[in-house]
C-alpha atoms as a PDB file:
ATOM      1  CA  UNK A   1     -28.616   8.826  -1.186  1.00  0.00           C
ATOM      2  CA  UNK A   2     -26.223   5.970  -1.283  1.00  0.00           C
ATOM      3  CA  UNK A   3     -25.665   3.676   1.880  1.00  0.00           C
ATOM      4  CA  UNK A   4     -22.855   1.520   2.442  1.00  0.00           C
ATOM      5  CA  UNK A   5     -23.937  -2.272   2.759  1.00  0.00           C
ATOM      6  CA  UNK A   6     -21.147  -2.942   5.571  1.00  0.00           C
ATOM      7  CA  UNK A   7     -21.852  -0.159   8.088  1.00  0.00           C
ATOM      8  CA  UNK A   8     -25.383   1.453   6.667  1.00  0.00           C
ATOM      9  CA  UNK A   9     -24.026   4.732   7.300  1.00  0.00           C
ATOM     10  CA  UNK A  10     -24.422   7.168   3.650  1.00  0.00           C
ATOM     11  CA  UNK A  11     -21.306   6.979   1.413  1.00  0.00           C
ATOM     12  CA  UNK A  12     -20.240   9.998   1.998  1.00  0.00           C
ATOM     13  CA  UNK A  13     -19.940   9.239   6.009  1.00  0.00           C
ATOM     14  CA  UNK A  14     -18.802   5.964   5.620  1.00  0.00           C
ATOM     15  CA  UNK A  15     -15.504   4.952   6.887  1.00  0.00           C
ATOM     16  CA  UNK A  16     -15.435   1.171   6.553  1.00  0.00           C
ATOM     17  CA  UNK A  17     -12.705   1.615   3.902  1.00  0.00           C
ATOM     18  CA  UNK A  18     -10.259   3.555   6.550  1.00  0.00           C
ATOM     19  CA  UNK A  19     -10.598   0.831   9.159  1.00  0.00           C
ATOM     20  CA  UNK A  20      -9.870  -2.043   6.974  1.00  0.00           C
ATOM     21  CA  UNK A  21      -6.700   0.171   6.278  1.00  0.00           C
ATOM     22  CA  UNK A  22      -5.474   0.570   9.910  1.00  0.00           C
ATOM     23  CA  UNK A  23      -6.295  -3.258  10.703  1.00  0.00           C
ATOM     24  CA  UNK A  24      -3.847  -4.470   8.300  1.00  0.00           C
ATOM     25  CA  UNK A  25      -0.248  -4.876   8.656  1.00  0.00           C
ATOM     26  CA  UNK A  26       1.266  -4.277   5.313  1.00  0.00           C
ATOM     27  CA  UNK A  27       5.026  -5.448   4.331  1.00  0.00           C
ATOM     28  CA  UNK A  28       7.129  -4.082   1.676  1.00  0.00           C
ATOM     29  CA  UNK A  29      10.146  -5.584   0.106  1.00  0.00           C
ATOM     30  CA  UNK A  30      12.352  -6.036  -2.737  1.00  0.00           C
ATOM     31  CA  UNK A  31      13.142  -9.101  -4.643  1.00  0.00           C
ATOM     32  CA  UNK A  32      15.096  -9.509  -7.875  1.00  0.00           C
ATOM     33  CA  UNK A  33      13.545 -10.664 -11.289  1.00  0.00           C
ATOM     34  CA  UNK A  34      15.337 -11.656 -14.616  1.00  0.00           C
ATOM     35  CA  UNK A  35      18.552 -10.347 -15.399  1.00  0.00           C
ATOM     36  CA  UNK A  36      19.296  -8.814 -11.563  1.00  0.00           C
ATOM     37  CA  UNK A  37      15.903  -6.275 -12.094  1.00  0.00           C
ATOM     38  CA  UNK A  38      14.498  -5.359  -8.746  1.00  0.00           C
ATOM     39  CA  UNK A  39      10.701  -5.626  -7.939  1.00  0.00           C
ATOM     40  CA  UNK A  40       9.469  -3.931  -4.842  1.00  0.00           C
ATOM     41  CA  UNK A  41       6.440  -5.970  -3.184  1.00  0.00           C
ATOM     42  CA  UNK A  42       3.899  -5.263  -0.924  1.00  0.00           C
ATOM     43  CA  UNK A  43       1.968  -7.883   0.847  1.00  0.00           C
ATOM     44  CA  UNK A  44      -0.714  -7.603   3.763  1.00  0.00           C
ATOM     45  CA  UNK A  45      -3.177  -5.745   2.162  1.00  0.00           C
ATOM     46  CA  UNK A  46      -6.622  -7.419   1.877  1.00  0.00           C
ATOM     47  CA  UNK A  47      -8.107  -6.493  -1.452  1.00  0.00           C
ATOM     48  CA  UNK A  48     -11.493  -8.076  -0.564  1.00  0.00           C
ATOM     49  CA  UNK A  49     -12.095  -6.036   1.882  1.00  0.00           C
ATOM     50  CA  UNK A  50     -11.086  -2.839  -0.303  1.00  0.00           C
ATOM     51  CA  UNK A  51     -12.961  -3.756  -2.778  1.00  0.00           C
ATOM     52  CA  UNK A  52     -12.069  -3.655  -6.617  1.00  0.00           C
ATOM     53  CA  UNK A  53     -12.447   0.140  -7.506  1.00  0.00           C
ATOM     54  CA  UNK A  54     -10.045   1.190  -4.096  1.00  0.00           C
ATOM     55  CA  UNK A  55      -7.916  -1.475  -5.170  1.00  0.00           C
ATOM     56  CA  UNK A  56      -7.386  -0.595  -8.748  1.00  0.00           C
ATOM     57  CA  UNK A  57      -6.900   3.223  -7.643  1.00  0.00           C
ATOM     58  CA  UNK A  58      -4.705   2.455  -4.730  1.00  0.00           C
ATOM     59  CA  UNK A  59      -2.507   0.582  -7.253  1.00  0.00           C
ATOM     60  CA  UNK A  60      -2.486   3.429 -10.081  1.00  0.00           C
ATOM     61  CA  UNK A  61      -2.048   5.822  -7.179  1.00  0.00           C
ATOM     62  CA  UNK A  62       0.922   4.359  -6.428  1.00  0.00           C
ATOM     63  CA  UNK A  63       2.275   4.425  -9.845  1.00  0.00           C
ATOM     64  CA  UNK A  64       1.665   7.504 -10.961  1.00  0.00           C
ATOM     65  CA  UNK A  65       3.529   8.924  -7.620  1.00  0.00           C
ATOM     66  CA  UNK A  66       6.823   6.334  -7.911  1.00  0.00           C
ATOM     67  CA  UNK A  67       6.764   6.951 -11.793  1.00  0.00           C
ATOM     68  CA  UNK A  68       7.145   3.376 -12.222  1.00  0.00           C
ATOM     69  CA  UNK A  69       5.286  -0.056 -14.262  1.00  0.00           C
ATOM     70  CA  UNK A  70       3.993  -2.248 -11.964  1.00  0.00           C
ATOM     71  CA  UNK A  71       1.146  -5.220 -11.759  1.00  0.00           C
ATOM     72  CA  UNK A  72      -1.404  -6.696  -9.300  1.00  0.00           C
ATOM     73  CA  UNK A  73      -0.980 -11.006  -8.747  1.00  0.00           C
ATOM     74  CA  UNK A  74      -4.816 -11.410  -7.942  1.00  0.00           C
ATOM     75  CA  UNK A  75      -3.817 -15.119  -6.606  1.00  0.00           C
ATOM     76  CA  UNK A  76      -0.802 -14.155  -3.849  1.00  0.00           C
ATOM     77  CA  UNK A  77      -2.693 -11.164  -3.226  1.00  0.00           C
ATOM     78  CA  UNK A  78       0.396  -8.971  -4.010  1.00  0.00           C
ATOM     79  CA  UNK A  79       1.397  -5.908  -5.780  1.00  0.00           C
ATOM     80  CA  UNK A  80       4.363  -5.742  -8.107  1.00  0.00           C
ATOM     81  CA  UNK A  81       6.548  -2.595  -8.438  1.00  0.00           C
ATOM     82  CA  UNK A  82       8.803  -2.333 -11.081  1.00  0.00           C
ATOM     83  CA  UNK A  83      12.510  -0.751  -9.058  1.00  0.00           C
ATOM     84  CA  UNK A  84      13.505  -0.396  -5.831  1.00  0.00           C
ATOM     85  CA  UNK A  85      10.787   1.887  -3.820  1.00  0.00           C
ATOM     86  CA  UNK A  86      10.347   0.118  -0.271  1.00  0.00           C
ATOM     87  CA  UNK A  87      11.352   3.874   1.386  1.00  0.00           C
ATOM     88  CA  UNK A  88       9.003   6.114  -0.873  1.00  0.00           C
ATOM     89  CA  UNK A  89       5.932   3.100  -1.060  1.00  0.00           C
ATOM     90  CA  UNK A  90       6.013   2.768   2.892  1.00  0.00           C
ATOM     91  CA  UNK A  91       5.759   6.660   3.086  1.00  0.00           C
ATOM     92  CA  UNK A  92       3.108   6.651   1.033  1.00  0.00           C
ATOM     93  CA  UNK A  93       1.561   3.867   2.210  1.00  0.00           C
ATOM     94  CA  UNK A  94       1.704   5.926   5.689  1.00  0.00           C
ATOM     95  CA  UNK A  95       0.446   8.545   4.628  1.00  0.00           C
ATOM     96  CA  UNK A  96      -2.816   7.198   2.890  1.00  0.00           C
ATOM     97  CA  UNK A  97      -3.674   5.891   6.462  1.00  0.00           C
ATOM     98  CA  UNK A  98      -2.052   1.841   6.244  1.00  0.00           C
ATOM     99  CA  UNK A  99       0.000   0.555   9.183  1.00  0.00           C
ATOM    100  CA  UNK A 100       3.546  -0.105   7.547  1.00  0.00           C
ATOM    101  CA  UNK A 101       5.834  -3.363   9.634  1.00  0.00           C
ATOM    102  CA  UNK A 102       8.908  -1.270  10.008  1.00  0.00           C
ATOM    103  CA  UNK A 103       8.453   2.083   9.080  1.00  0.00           C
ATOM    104  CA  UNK A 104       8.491   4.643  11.930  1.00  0.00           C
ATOM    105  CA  UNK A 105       8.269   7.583   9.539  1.00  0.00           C
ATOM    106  CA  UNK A 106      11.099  10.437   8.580  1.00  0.00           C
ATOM    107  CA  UNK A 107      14.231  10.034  10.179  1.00  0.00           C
ATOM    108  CA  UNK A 108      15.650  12.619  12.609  1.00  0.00           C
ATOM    109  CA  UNK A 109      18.687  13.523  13.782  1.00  0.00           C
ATOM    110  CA  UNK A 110      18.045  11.258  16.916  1.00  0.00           C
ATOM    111  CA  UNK A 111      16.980   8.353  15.518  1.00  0.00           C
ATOM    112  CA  UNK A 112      19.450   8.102  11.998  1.00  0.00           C
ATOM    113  CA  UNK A 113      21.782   5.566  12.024  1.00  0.00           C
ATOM    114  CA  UNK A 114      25.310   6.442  11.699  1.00  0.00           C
ATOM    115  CA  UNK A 115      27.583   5.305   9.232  1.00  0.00           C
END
């Protein structure tokens, strides 16, 4: 039986990952690159915490849903999107349990903006 080194509780009980989740306040934006190309960005996360395997699977996770290329900058602790995705990664962010700056989940017909 494997136990967790942070909490001691077994692996399979263990919720250590989760909590470093909702203690984080994660930001998403976009930015353009070379020749007018935009990057989403997400900052806030702290990959030390996650660890490397939650890390690399959060980031192919998110990938393989937005259909996109994207990259991991180890040093500014970000991660690189290729396109314009700040609605569907801060839904999905939501949903995999992160607290999102901004995002107060699917729009109704109360709180939609008008235009």
């Amino acid at each position: 039986m494997n136990v967790c080194p942070k909490c001691g509780l077994p692996k399979e009980l263990c919720t250590c990952s989760q909590i470093v989740m909702e203690g984080q306040e994660v930001k998403v934006s976009t930015t353009k690159r070379r020749y007018g190309k935009p990057v989403t960005l997400i900052k806030g996360i702290n990959f030390e915490e996650l660890g490397d395997n939650e890390t690399k699977e959060l980031i192919r996770s998110l990938k393989r849903e937005l259909a996109c290329g994207g990259t991991f900058d180890k040093e500014e602790q970000v991660i690189e999107l290729q396109g314009s995705h700040v609605n569907k990664v801060k839904r999905f962010l939501q949903k995999k349990g992160y607290k999102v700056e901004g995002y107060a989940g699917k729009k109704t017909k109360l709180n939609r903006e008008k235009s």
